[in-house]
Protein backbone atom coordinates (compact mmCIF):
# COMPACT_ATOMS: atom_id res chain seq x y z
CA UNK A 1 83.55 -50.28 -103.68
CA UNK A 2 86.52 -49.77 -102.15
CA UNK A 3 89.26 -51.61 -100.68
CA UNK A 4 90.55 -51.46 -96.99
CA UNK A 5 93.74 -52.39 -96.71
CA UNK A 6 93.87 -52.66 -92.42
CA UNK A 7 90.24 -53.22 -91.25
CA UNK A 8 89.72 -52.21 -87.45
CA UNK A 9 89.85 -54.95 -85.22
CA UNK A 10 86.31 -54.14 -83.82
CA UNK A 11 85.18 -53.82 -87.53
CA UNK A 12 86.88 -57.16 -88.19
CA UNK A 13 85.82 -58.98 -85.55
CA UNK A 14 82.25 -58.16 -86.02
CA UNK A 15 82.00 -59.66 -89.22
CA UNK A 16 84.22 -62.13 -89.13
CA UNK A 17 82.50 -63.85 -85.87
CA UNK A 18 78.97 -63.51 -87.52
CA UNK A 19 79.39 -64.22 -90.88
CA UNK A 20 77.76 -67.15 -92.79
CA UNK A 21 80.58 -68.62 -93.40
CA UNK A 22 82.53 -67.29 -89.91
CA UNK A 23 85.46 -69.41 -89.49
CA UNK A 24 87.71 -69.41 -86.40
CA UNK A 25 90.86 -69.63 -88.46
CA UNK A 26 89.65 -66.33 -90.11
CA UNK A 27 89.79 -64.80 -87.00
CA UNK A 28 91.59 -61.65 -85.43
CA UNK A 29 92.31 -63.81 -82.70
CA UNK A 30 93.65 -66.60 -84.86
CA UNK A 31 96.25 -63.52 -86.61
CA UNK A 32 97.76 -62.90 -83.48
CA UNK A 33 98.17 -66.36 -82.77
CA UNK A 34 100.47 -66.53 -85.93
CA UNK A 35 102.10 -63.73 -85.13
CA UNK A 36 103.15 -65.11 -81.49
CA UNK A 37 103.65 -68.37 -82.55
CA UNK A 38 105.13 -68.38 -86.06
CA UNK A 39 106.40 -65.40 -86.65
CA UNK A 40 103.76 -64.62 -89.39
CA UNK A 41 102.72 -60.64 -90.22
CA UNK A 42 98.74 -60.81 -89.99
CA UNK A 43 97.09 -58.58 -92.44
CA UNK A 44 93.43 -58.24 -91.75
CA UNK A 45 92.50 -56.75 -95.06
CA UNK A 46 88.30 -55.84 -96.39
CA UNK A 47 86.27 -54.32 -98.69
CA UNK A 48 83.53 -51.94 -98.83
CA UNK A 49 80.33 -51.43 -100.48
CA UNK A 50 79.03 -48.19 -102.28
CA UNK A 51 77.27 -47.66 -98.88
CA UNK A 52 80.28 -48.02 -96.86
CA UNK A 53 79.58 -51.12 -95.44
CA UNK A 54 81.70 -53.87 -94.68
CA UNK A 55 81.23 -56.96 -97.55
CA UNK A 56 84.10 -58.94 -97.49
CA UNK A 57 87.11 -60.04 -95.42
CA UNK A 58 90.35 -61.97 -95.67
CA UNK A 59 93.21 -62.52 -92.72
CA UNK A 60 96.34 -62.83 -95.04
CA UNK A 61 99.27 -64.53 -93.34
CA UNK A 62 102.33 -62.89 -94.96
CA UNK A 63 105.53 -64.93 -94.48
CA UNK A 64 108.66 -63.60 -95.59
CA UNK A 65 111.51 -65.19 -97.62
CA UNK A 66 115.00 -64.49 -97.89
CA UNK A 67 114.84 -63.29 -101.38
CA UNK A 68 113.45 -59.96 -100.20
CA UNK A 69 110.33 -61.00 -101.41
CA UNK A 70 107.10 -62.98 -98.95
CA UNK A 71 103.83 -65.05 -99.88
CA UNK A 72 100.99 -64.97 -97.89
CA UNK A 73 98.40 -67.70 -96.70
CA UNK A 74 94.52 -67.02 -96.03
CA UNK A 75 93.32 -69.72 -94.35
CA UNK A 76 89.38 -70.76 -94.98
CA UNK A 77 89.43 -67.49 -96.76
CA UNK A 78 88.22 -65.08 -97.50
CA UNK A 79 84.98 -64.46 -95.86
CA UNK A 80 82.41 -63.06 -98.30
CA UNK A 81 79.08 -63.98 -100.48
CA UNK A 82 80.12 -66.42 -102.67
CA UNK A 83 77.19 -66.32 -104.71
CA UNK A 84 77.93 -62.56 -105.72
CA UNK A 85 80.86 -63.22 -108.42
CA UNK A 86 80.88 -59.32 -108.63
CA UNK A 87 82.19 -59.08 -105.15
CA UNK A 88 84.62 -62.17 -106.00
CA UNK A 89 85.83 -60.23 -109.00
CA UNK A 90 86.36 -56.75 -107.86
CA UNK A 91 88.17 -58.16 -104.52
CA UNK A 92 90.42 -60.52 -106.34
CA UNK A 93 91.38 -57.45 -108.23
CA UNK A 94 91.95 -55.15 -104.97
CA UNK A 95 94.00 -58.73 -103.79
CA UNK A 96 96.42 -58.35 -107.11
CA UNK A 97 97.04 -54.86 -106.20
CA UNK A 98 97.77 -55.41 -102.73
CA UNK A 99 100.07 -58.24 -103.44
CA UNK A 100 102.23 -55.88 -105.95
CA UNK A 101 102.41 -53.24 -103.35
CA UNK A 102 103.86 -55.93 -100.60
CA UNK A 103 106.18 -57.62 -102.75
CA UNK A 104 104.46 -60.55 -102.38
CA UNK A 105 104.68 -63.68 -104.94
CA UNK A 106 101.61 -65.31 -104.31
CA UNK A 107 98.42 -65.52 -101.58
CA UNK A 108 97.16 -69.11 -101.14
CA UNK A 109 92.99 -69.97 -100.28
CA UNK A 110 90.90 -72.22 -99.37
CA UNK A 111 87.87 -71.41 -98.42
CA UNK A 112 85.46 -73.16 -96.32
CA UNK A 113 83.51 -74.15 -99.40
CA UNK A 114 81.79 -77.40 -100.04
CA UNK A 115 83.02 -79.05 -103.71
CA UNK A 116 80.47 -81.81 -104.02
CA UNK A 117 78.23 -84.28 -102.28
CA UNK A 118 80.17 -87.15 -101.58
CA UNK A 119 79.31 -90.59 -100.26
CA UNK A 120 80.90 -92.48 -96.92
CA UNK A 121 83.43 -93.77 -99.49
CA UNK A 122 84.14 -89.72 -100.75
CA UNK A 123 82.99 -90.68 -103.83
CA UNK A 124 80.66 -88.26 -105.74
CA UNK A 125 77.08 -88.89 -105.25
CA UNK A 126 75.16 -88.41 -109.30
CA UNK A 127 72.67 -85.73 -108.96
CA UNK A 128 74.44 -84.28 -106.16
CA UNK A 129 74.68 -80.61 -104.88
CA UNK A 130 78.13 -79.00 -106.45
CA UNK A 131 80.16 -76.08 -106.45
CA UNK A 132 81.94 -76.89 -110.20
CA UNK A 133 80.39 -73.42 -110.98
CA UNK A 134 82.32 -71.91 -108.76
CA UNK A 135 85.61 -73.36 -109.40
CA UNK A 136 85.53 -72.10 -112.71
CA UNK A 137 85.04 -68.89 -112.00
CA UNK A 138 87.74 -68.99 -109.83
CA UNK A 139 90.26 -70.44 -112.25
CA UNK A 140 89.06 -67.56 -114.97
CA UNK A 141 89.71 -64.81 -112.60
CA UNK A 142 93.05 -66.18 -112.86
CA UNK A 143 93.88 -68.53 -109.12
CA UNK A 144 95.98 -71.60 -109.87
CA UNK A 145 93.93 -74.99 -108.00
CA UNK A 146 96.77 -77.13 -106.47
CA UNK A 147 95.07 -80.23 -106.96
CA UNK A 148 92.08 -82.99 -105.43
CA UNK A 149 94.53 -84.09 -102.39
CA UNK A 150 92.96 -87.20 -100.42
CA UNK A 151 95.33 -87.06 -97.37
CA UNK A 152 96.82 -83.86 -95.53
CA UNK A 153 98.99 -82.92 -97.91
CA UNK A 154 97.43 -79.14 -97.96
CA UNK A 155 97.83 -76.24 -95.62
CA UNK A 156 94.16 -77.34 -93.84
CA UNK A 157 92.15 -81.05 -94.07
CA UNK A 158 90.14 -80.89 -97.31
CA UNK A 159 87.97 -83.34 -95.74
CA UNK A 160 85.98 -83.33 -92.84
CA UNK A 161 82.34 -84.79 -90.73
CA UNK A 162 80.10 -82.46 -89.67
CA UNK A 163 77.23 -82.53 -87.53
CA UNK A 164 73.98 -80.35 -88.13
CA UNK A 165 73.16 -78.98 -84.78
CA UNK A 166 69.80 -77.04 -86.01
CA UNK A 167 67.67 -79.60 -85.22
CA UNK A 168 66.66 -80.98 -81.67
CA UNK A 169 68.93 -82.99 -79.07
CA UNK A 170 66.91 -86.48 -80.19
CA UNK A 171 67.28 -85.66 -83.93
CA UNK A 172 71.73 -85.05 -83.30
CA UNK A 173 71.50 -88.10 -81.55
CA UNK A 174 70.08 -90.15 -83.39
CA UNK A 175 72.69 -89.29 -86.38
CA UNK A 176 75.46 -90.68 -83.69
CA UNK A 177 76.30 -94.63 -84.75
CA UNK A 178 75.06 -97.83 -82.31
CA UNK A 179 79.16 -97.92 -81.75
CA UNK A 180 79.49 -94.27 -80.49
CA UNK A 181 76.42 -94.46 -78.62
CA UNK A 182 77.17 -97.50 -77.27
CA UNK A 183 80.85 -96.49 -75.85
CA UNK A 184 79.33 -93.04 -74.12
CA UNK A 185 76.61 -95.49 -72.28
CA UNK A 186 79.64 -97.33 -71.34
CA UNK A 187 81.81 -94.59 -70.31
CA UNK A 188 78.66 -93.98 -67.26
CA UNK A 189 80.45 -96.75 -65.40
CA UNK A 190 83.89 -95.21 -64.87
CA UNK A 191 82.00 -92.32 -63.71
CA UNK A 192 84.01 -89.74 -65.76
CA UNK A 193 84.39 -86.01 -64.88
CA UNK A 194 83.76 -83.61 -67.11
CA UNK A 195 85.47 -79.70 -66.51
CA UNK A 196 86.59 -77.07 -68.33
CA UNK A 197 89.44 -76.03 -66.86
CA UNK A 198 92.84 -73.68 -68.91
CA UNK A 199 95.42 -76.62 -68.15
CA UNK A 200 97.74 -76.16 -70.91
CA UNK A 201 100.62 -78.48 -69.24
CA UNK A 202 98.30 -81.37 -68.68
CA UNK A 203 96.63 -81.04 -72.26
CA UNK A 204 99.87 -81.42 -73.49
CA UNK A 205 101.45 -84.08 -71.64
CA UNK A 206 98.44 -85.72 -73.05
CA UNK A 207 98.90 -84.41 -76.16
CA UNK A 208 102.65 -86.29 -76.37
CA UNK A 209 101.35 -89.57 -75.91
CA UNK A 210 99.00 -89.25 -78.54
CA UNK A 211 101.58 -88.36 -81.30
CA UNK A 212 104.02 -90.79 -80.36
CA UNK A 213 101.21 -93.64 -80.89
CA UNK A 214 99.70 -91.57 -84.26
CA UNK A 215 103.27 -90.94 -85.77
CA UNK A 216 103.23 -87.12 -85.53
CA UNK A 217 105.61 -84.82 -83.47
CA UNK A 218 103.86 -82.30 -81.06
CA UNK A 219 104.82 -78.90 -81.29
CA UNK A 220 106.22 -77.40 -78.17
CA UNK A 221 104.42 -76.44 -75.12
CA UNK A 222 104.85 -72.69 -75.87
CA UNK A 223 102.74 -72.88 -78.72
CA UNK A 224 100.21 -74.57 -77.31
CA UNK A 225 100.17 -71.65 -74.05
CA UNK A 226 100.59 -68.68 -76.95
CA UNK A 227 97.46 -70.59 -78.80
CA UNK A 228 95.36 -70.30 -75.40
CA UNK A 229 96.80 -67.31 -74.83
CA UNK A 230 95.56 -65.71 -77.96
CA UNK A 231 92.31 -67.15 -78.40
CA UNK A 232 90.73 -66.02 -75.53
CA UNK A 233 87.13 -66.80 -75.42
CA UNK A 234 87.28 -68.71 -78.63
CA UNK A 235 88.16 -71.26 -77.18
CA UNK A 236 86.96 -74.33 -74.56
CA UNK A 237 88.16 -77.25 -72.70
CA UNK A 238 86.53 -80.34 -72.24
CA UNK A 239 89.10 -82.17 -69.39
CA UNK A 240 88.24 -86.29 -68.40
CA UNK A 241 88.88 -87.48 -65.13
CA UNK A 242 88.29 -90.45 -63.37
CA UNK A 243 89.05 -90.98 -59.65
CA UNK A 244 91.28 -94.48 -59.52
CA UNK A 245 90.77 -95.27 -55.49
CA UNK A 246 87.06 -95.03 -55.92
CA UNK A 247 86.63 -97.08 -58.88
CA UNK A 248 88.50 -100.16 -57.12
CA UNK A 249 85.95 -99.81 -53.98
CA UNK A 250 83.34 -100.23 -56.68
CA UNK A 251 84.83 -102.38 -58.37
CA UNK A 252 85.67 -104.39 -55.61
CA UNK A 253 82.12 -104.42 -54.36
CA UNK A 254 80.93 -105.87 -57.79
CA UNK A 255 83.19 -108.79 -58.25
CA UNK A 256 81.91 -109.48 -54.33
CA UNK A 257 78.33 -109.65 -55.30
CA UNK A 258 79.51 -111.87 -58.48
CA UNK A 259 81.19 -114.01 -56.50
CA UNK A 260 78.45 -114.62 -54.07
CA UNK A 261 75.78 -114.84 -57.25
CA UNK A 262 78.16 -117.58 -58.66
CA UNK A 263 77.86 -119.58 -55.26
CA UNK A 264 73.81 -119.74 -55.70
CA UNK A 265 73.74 -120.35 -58.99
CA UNK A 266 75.74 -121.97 -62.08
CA UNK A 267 72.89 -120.94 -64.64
CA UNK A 268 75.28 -117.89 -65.93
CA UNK A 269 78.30 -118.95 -64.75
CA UNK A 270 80.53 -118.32 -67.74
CA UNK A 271 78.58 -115.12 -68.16
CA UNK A 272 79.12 -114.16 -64.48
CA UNK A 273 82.95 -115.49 -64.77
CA UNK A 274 83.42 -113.43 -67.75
CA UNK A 275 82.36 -110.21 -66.16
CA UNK A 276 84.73 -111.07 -63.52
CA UNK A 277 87.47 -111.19 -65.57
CA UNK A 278 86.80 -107.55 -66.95
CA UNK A 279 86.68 -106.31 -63.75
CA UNK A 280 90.02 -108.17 -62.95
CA UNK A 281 91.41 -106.35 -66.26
CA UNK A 282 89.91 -102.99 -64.73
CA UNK A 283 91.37 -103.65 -61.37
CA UNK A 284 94.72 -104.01 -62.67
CA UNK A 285 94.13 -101.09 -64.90
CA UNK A 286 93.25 -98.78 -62.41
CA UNK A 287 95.62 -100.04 -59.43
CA UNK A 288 98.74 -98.59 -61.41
CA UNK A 289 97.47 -95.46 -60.35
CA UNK A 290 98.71 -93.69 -57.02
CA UNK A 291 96.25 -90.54 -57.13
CA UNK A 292 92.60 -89.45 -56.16
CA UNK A 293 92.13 -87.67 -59.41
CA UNK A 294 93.65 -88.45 -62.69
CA UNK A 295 92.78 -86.45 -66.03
CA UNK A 296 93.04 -89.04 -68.97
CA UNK A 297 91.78 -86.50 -71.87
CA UNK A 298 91.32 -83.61 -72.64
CA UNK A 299 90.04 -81.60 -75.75
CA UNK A 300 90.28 -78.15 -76.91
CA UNK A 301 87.39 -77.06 -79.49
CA UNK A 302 87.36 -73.48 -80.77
CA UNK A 303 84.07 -71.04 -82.10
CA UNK A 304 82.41 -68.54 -83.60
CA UNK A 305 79.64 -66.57 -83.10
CA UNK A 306 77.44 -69.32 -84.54
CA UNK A 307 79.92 -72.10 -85.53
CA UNK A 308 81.92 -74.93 -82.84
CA UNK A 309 85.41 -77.31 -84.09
CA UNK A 310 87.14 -80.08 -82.19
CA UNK A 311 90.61 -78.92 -82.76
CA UNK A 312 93.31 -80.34 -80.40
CA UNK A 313 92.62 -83.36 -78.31
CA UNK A 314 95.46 -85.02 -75.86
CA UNK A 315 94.81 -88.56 -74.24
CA UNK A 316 96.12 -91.69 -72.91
CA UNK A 317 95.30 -95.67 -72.57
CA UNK A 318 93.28 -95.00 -70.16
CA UNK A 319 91.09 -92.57 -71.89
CA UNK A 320 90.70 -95.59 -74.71
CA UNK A 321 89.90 -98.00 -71.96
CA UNK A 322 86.89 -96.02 -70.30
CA UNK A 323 85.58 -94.45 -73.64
CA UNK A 324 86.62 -91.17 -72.42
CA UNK A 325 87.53 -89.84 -75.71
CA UNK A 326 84.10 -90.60 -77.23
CA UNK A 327 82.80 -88.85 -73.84
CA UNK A 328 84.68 -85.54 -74.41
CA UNK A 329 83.09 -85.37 -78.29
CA UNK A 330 80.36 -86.25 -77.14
CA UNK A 331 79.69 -83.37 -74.26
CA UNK A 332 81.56 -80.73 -76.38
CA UNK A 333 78.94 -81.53 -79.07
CA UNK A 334 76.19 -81.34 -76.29
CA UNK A 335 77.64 -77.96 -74.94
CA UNK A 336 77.86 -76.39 -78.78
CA UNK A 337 74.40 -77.50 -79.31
CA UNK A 338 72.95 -75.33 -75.69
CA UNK A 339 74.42 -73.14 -77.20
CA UNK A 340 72.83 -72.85 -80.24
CA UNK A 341 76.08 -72.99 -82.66
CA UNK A 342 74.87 -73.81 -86.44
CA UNK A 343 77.04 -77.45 -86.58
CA UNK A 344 79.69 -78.89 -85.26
CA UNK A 345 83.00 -80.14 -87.00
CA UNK A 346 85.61 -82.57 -86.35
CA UNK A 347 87.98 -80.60 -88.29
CA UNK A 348 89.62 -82.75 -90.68
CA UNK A 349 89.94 -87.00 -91.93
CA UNK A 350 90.69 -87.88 -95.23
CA UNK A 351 89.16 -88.49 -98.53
CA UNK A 352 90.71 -91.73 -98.57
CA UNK A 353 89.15 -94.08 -95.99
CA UNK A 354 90.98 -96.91 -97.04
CA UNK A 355 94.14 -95.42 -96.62
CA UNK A 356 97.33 -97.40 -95.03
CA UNK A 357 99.62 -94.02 -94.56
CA UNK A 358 100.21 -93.76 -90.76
CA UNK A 359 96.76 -94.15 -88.61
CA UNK A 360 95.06 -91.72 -90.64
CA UNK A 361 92.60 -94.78 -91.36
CA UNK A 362 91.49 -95.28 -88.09
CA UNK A 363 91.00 -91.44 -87.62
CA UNK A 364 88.63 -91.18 -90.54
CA UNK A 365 87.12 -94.66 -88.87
CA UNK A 366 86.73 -93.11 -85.20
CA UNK A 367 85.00 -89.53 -86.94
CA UNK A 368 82.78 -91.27 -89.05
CA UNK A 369 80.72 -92.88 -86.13
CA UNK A 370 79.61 -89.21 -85.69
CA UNK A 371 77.50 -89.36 -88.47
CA UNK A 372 76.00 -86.68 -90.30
CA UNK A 373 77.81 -85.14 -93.07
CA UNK A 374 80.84 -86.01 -94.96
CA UNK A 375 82.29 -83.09 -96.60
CA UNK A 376 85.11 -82.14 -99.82
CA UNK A 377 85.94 -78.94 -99.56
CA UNK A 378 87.22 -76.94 -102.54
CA UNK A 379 90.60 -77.26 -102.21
CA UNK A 380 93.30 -74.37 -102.33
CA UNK A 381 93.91 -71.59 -104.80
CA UNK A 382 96.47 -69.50 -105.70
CA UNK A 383 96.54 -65.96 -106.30
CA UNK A 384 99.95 -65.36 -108.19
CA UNK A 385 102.27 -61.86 -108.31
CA UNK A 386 105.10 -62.99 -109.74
CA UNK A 387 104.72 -66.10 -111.77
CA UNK A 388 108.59 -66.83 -112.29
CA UNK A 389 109.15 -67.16 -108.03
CA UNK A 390 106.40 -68.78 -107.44
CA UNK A 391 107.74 -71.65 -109.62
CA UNK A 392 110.71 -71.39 -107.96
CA UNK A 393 110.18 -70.57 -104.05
CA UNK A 394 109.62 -74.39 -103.19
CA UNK A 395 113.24 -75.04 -104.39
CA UNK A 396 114.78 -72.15 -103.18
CA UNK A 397 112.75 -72.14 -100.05
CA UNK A 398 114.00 -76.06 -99.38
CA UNK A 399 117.65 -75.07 -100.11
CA UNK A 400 117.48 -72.15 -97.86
CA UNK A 401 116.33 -74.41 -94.80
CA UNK A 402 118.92 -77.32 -95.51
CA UNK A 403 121.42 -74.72 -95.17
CA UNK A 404 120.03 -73.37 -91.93
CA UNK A 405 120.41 -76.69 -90.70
């Protein structure tokens, strides 16, 4: 076997988008991202069989410190057969060397892995399908495992729902909770819009209001044009609209023929007076609004060859009030399923659904009505260089940015 220390992007990008365990944040595309946006050094590094053909992949992320030294970050790495411990072994090795020759302390992984079979509570399910095996192996070849976090306090969610699309449209469906289903049958009556439209400055004007309520600061607008920028054809849109003026004719119309119903008849009044009222509400809603067309959400899901993620998602009240959220999810899921992508994820909740730290609670509450699987991932593992830094670089890493200011 032999090692490749730059694989060719073609090379790379062939494997990487068709692998069993393809992952968009493995990809070329997702390198030059960091290297626009963060200032990261992409290394798209492989290995070869006796046959010269390609077996394994990793996109390292090599950050540099001030101490002359860097570490680097693989993220859902690295792409190969798990279930060939050979091919684990003899790459980790290649990875040691590679490291010495960069002066680099450390690479961090974690790869898109399940741990075990958890329950809606992420407890472990007895009897359950488990990758124990594997961890062991992992810690023997030497990585350090930082730990069972429940929340986000990794590089990447170690938690996340994920939808089996290899079934038929009924079968997906049918996974989806009586809530969820229930809010995209409501969402008919606003008449929502869907398109997929590049509009990076609405997305993120969206995108502000949703951190301010969530209690997380959005990165600038930059990042999110050198992120659409760099992904290319990776990536989708899925952009709500609703058209304000028309809604109040039809409104308008309705609370008319309720009006004149509740003249004929008091059978249902209080039924018929109550659906007046939430008409009223959406009246009042929707009269705040001085334009024909109004986007209210937008979400940005990424792919492989075979794989689909939710990944950014910007939105208002008014996106909450007409269950346009749950109608964005729900036609990116519909659009990944035509065509023919092996699941669908909703990147990321936590392992804690009971959880009080920020809105993360809610998040895990809003994901689960998906259905389908809950998933642990492995976790993260270190590959260390230099064991003395790598104890070190948090401290001197956090002293280094207080002085920067």
């Amino acid at each position: 076997m032999r090692f490749i220390e730059e694989v060719s992007k073609e090379e790379y990008q062939e494997f990487t988008r068709n692998h069993p365990k393809s992952h968009f944040l493995q990809s070329y595309e997702w390198g030059e991202f960091c290297r626009l946006a963060k200032g990261q050094i992409p290394h798209y590094v492989g290995m070869h069989n006796d046959n010269e053909e390609l077996v394994a992949t990793a996109l390292i992320l090599e950050k540099k410190t001030p101490l002359g030294y860097s570490y680097g970050y693989s993220p859902r790495g690295f792409l190969i057969d798990y279930h060939n411990r050979a091919y684990i072994k003899v790459f980790t090795n290649y990875l040691k060397s590679f490291m010495a020759e960069n002066k680099m302390i450390y690479i961090k992984f974690d790869p898109d892995i399940k741990y075990q079979d958890i329950d809606e509570e992420g407890n472990k399910v007895e009897g359950g399908e488990n990758n124990y095996e594997l961890y062991d192996y992992m810690l023997s070849l030497g990585y350090l495992h930082t730990g069972f976090y429940k929340l986000y306090e990794g590089n990447q969610p170690r938690y996340t729902f994920r939808i089996n699309l290899k079934r038929s449209w009924e079968e997906v469906e049918n996974v989806f909770s009586k809530t969820f289903q229930k809010s995209i049958r409501r969402s008919e009556q606003y008449n929502i819009e869907i398109d997929n439209n590049v509009d990076v400055k609405t997305f993120y004007n969206l995108l502000k209001e949703n951190s301010a309520k969530d209690g997380f600061e959005a990165r600038s607008e930059e990042f999110y044009e050198k992120f659409v920028e760099a992904m290319g054809d990776n990536i989708k849109f899925f952009n709500a609209s609703i058209r304000p003026k028309e809604l109040l004719k039809k409104i308008d119309n309705e609370i008319s023929t309720l009006e004149e119903e509740l003249t004929k008849s008091s059978k249902k009044e209080a039924d018929i007076k109550n659906k007046i009222a939430r008409l009223n509400k959406e009246k009042e809603e929707f009269s705040k609004i001085d334009e024909e067309k109004i986007v209210i959400c937008s979400l940005i899901c990424t792919y492989t060859a075979n794989r689909a993620w939710s990944f950014y998602i910007g939105s208002n009240d008014l996106a909450n009030f007409t269950f346009a959220v749950s109608k964005c999810y729900y036609e990116a899921i519909k659009d990944a399923f035509n065509e023919n992508k092996d699941f669908f994820d909703l990147f990321g909740v936590v392992g804690d659904p009971h959880t009080t730290y920020k809105n993360l609670a809610r998040i895990y509450d809003f994901k689960r009505k998906f259905g389908d699987e809950y998933i642990e991932f492995i976790g993260e593992f270190d590959l260390v260089n230099k064991k003395f830094l790598y104890k070190i670089l948090p401290f001197l890493l956090k002293i280094y940015r207080k002085i920067r200011g």
